[in-house]
Protein backbone atom coordinates (compact mmCIF):
# COMPACT_ATOMS: atom_id res chain seq x y z
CA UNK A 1 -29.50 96.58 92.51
CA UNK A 2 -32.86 97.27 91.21
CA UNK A 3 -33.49 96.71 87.67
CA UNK A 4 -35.84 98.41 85.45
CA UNK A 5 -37.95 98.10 81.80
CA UNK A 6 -40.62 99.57 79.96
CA UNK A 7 -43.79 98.28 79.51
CA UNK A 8 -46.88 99.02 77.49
CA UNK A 9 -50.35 98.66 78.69
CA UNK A 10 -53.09 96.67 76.28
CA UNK A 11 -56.42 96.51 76.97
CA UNK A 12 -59.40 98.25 78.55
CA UNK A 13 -58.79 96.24 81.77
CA UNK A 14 -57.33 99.10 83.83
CA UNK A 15 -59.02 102.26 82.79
CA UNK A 16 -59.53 104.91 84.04
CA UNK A 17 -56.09 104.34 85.98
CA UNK A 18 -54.28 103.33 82.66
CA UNK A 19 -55.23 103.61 78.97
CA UNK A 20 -54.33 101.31 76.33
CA UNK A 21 -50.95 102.17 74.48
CA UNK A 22 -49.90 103.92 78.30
CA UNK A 23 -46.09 103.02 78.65
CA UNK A 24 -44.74 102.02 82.08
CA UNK A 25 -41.91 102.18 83.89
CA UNK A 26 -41.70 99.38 85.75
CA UNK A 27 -38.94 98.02 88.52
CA UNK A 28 -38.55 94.02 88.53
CA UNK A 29 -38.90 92.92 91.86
CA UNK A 30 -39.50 89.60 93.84
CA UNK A 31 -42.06 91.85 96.70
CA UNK A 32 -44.85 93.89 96.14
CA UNK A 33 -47.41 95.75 98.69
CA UNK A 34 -51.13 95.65 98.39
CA UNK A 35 -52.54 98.55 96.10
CA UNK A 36 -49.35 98.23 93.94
CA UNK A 37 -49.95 97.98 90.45
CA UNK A 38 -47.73 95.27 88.58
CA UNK A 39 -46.81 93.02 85.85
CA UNK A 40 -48.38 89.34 86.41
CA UNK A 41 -48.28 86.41 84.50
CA UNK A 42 -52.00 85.06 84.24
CA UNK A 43 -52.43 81.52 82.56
CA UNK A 44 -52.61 81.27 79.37
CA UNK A 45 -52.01 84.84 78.51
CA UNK A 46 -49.75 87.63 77.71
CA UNK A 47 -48.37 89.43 81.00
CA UNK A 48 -50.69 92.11 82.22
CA UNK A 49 -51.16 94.98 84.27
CA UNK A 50 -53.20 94.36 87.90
CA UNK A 51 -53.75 95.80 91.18
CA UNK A 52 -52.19 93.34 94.19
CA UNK A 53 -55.78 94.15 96.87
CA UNK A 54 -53.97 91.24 99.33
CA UNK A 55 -51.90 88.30 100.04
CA UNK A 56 -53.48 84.87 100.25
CA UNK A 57 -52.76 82.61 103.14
CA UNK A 58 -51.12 79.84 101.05
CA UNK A 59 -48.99 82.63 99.43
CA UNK A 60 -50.38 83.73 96.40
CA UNK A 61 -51.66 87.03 95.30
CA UNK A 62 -55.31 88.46 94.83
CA UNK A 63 -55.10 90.87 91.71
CA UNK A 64 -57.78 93.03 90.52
CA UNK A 65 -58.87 94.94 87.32
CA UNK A 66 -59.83 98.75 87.89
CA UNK A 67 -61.95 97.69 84.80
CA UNK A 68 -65.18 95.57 85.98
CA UNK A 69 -66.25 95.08 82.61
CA UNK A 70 -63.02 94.24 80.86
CA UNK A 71 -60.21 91.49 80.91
CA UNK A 72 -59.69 88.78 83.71
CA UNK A 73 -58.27 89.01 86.89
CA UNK A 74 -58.29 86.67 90.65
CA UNK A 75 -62.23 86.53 90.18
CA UNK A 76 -61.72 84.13 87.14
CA UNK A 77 -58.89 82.91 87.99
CA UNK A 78 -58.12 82.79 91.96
CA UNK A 79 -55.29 83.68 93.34
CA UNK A 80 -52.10 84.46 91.10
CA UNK A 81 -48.79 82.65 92.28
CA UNK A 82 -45.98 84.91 94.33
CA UNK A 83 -43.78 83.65 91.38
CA UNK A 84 -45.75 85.07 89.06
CA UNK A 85 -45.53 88.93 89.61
CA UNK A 86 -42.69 89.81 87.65
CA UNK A 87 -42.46 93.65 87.93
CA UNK A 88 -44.08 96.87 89.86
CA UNK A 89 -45.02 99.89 88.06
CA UNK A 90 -43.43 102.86 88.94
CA UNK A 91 -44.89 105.79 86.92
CA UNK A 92 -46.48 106.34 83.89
CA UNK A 93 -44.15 107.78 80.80
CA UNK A 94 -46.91 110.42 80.54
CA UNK A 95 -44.73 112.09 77.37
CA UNK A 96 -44.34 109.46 75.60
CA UNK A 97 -47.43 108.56 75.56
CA UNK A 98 -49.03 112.13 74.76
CA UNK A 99 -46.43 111.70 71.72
CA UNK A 100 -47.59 108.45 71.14
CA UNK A 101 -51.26 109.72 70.98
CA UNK A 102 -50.66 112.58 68.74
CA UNK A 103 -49.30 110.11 66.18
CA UNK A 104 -52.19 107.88 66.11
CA UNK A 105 -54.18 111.08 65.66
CA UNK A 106 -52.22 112.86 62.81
CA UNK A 107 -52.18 109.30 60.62
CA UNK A 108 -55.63 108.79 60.99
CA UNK A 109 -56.30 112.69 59.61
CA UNK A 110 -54.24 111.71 56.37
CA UNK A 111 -55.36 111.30 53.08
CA UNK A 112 -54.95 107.53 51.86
């Protein structure tokens, strides 16, 4: 049985797709496809969203930013371990995060 989580986006790395503070659904899985976005452990950092572009013959995966000018991703790094994807997204929580949005906006309006 498939089990699922929510995850939030931080960064600049994968806009215009996603937006920092963008909450995820996303299904923990041990398989992904090419063009799926998912959650990857990259060294020495915090997980983070990437797009798989393809498998690597010695069985890693080649993961992308949609950002060029932000964050890391297989050009800095190479290839990302199979073990290391840890989830796929599914679909944005696009109410949450309008909520989410709206917050940030109202605080910022008040008075100190």
């Amino acid at each position: 049985m498939a089990r699922f989580g929510i995850a939030t986006v931080r960064g600049r790395s994968m806009q215009p797709t996603l937006w920092d503070g963008d909450r995820l659904v996303v299904r923990y899985v041990d398989h992904a496809r090419p063009g799926d976005l998912v959650l990857v452990r990259l060294p020495h950092r915090p997980l983070s969203v990437k797009r798989l572009v393809r498998r690597e013959p010695e069985g890693g995966w080649w993961v992308e930013r949609d950002n060029p000018h932000e964050g890391v991703d297989s050009w800095q790094i190479g290839a990302v371990p199979a073990g290391d994807l840890v989830a796929v997204v599914v679909t944005r929580l696009r109410v949450l995060n309008s909520v989410a949005r709206w917050r940030r906006r109202t605080r910022a309006r008040r008075p100190a």
